[in-house]
N, C-alpha and C. Protein backbone atom coordinates (compact mmCIF):
# COMPACT_ATOMS: atom_id res chain seq x y z
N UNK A 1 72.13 150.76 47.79
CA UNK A 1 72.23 151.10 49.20
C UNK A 1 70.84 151.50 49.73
N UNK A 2 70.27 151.06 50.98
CA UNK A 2 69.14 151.36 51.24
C UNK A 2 69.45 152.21 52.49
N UNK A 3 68.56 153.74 52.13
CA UNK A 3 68.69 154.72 53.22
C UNK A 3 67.45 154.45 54.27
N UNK A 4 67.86 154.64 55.61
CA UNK A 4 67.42 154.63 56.74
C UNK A 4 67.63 156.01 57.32
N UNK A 5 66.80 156.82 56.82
CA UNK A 5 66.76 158.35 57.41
C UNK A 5 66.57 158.48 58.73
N UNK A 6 67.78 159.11 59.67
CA UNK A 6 68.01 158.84 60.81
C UNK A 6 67.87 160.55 61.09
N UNK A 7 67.32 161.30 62.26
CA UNK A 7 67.28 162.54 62.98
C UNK A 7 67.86 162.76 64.28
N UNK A 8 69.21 163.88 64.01
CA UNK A 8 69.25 164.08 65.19
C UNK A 8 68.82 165.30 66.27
N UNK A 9 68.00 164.85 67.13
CA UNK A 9 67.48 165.95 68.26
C UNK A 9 68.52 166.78 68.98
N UNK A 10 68.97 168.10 69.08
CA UNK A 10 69.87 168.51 70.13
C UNK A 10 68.71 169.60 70.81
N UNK A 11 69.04 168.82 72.26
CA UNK A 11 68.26 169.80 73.02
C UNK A 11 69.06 170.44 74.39
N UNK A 12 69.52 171.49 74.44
CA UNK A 12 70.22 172.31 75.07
C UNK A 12 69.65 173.51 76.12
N UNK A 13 70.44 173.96 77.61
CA UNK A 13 69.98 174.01 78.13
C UNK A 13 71.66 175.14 78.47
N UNK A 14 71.99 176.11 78.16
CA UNK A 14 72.76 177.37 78.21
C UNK A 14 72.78 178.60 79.32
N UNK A 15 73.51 178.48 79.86
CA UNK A 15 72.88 179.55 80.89
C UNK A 15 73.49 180.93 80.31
N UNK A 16 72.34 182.19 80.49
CA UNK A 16 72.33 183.08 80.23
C UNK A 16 72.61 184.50 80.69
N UNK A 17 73.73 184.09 81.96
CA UNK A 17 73.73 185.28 82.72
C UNK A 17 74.40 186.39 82.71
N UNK A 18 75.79 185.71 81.75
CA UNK A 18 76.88 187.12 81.60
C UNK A 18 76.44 187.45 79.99
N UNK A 19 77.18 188.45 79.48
CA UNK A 19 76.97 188.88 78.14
C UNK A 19 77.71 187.88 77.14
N UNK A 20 78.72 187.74 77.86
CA UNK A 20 79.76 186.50 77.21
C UNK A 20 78.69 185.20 77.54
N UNK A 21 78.30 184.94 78.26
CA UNK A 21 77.08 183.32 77.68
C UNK A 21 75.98 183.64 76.85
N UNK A 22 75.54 184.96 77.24
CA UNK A 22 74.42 184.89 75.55
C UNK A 22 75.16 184.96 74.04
N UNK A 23 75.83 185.44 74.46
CA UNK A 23 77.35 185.32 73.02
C UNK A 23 77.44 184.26 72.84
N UNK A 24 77.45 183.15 73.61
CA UNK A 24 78.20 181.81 73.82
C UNK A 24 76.71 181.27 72.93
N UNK A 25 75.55 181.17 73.75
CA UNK A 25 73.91 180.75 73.34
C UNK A 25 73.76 180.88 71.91
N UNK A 26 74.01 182.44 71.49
CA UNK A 26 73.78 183.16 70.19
C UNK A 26 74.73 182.32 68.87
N UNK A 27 75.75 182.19 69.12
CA UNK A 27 76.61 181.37 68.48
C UNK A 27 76.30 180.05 68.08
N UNK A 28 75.96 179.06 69.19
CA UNK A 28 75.67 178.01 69.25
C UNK A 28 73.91 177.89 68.36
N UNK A 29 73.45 178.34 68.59
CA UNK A 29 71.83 178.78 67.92
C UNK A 29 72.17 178.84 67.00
N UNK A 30 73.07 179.68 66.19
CA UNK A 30 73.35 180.30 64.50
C UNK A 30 73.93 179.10 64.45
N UNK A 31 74.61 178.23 64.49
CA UNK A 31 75.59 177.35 63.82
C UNK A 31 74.59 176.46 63.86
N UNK A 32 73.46 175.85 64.86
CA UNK A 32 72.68 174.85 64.36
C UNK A 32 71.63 174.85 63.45
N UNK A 33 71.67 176.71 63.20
CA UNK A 33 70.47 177.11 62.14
C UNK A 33 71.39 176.77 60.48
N UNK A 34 72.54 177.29 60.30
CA UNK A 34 73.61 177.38 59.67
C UNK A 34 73.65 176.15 58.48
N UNK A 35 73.46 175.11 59.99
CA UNK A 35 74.12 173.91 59.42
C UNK A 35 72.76 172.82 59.50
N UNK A 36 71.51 173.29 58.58
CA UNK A 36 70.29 172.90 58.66
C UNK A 36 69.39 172.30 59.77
N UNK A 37 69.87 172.69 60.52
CA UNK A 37 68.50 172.39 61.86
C UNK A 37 67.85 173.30 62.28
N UNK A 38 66.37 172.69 62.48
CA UNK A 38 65.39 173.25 62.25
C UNK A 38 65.02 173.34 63.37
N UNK A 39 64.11 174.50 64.45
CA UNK A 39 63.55 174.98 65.58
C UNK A 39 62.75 174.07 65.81
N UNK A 40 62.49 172.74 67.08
CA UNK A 40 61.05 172.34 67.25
C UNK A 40 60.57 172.79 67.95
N UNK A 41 60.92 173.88 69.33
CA UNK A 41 60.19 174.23 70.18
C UNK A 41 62.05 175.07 70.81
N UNK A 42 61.48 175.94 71.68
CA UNK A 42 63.06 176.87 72.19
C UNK A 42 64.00 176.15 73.01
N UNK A 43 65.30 176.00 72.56
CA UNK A 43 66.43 175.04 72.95
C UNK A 43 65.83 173.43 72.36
N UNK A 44 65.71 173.72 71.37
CA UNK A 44 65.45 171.84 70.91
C UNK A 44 65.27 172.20 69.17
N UNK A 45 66.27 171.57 68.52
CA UNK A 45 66.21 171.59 67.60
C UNK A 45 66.47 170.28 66.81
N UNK A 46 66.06 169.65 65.47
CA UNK A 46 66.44 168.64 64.35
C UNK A 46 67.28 168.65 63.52
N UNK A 47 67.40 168.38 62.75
CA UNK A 47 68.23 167.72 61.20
C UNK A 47 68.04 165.85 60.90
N UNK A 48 68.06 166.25 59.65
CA UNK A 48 67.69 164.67 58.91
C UNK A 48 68.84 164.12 58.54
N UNK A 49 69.17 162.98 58.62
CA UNK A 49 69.94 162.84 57.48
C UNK A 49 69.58 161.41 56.59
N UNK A 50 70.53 161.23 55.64
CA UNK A 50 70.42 160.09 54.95
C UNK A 50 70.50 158.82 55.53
N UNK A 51 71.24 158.70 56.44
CA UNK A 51 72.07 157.34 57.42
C UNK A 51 72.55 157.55 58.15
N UNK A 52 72.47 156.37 59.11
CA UNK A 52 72.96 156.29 60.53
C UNK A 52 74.35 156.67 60.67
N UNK A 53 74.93 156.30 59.63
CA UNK A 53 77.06 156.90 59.39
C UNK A 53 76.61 158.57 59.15
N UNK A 54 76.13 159.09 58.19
CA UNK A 54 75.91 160.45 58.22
C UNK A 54 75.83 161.02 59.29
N UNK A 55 74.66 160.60 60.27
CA UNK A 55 73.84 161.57 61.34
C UNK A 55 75.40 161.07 62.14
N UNK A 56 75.92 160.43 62.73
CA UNK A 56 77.32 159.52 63.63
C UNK A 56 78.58 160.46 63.63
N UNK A 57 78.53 160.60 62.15
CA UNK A 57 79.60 161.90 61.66
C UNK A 57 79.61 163.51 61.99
N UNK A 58 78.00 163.56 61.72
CA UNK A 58 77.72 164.80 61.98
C UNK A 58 77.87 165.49 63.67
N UNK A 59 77.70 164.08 64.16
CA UNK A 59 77.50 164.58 65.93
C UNK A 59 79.04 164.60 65.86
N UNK A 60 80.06 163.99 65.64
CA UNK A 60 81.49 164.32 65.96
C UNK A 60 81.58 165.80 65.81
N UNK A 61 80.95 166.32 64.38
CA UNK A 61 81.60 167.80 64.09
C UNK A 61 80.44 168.24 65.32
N UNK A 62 79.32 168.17 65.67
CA UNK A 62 78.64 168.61 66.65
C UNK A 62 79.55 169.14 67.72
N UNK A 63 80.03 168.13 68.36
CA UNK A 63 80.37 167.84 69.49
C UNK A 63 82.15 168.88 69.58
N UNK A 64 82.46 169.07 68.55
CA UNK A 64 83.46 170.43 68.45
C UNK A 64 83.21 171.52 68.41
N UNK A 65 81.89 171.54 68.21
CA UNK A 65 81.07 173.29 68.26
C UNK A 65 80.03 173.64 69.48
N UNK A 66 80.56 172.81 70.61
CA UNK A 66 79.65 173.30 71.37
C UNK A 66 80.01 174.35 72.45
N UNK A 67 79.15 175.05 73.44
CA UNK A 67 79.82 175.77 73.96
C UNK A 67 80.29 175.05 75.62
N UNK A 68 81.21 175.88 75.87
CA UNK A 68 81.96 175.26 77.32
C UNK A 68 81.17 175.40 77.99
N UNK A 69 79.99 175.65 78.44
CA UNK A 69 79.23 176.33 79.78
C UNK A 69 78.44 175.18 79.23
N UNK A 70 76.97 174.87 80.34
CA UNK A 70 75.18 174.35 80.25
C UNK A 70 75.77 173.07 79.98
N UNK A 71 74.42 172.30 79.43
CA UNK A 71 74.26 171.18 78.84
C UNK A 71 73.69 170.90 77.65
N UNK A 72 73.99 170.11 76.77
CA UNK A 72 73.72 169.50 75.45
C UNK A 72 73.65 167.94 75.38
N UNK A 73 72.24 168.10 74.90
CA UNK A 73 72.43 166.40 75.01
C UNK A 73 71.45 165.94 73.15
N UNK A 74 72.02 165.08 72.98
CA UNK A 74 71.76 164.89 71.54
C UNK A 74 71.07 163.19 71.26
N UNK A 75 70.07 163.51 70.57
CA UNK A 75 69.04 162.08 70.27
C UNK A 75 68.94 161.53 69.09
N UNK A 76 69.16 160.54 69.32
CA UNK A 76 69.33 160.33 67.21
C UNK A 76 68.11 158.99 67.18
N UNK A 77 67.46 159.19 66.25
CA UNK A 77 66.01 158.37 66.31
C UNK A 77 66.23 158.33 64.70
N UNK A 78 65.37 157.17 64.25
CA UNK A 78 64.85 156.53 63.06
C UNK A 78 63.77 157.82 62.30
N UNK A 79 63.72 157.79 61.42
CA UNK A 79 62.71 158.85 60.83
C UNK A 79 61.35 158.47 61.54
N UNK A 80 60.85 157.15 61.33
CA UNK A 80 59.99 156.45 61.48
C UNK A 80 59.39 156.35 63.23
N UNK A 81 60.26 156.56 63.80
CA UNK A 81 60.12 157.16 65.46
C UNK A 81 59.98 158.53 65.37
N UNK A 82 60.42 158.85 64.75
CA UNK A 82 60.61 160.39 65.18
C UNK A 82 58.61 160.92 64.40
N UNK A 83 58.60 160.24 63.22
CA UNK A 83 57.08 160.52 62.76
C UNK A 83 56.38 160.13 63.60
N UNK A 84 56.44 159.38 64.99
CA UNK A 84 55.47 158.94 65.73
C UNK A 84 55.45 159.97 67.24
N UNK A 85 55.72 160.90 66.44
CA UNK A 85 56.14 162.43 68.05
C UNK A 85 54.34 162.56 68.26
N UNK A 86 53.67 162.52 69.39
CA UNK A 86 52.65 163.31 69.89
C UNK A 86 53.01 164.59 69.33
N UNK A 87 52.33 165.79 69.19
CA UNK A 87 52.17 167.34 69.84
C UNK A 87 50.98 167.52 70.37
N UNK A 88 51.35 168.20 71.84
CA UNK A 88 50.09 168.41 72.34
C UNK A 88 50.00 169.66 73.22
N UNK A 89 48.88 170.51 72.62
CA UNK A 89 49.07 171.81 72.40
C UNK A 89 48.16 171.83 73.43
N UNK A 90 48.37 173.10 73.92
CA UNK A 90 47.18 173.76 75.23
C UNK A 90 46.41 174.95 74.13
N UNK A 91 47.22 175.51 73.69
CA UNK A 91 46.74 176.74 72.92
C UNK A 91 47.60 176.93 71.60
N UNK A 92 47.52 177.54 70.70
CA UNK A 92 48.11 177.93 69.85
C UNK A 92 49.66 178.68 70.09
N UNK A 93 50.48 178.37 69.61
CA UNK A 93 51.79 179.02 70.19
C UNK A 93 51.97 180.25 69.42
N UNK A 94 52.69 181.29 69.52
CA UNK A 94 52.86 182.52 68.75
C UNK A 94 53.56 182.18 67.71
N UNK A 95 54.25 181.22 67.08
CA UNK A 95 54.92 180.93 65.93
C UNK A 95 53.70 180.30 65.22
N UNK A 96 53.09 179.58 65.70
CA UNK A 96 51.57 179.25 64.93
C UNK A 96 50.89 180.28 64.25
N UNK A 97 50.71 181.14 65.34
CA UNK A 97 49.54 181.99 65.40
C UNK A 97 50.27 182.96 64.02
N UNK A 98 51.45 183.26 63.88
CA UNK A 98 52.15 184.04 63.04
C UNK A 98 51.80 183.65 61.55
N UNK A 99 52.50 181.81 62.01
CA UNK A 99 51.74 181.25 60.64
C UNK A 99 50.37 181.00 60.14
N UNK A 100 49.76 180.46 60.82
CA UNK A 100 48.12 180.86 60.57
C UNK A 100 47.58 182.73 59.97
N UNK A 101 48.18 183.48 60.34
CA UNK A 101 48.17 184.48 59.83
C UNK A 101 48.17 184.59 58.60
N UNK A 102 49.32 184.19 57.86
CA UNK A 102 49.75 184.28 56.27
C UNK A 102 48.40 184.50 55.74
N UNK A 103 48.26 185.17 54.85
CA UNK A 103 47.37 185.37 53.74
C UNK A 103 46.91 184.04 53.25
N UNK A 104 48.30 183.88 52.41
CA UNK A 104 47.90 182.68 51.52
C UNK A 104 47.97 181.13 51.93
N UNK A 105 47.57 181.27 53.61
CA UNK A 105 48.17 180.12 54.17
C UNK A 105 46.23 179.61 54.78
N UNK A 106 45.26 180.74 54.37
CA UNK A 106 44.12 180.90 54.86
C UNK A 106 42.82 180.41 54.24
N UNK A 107 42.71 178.78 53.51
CA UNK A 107 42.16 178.86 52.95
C UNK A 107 40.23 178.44 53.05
């Protein structure tokens, strides 16, 4: 079987105004940390998977855990697209700057 490592992007957009929607936000955040996706920038997160049926599957269970309020919209790209992302920085971001910090990250 030949894998075609496929990523899917969810980038979400929650509104935050009662205590019950940051509950709603907070929830939704932990379950995509939970269930291996990774932070690319605030409200936009990844996960890899093995194949296009994997990542296909995964958005079904996605798509049962989301919250009733905002918007969610989800991108599923080729590994090979997704390695071709620009970043383009103005300045160092504070999650940088945190990591650049490390000791042993300073060489």
């Amino acid at each position: 079987m030949i894998y075609d490592f496929m990523r899917l992007i969810v980038l979400f957009d929650l509104p935050m105004i009662t205590k019950k929607d940051v509950r709603a936000y907070n929830v939704f955040r932990k379950y995509l940390i939970k269930n291996g996706y990774i932070m690319m920038q605030f409200s936009v997160y990844c996960r890899i998977f093995n194949n296009r049926e994997s990542a296909s599957k995964h958005l079904e269970v996605l798509k049962r855990n989301v919250p009733k309020k905002g918007q969610i919209r989800v991108m599923t790209v080729t590994e090979k697209q997704y390695s071709n992302i620009d970043i383009i920085v103005g300045g160092v971001s504070r999650q940088e700057k945190v990591i650049n910090e490390e000791p042993y990250l300073n060489i």
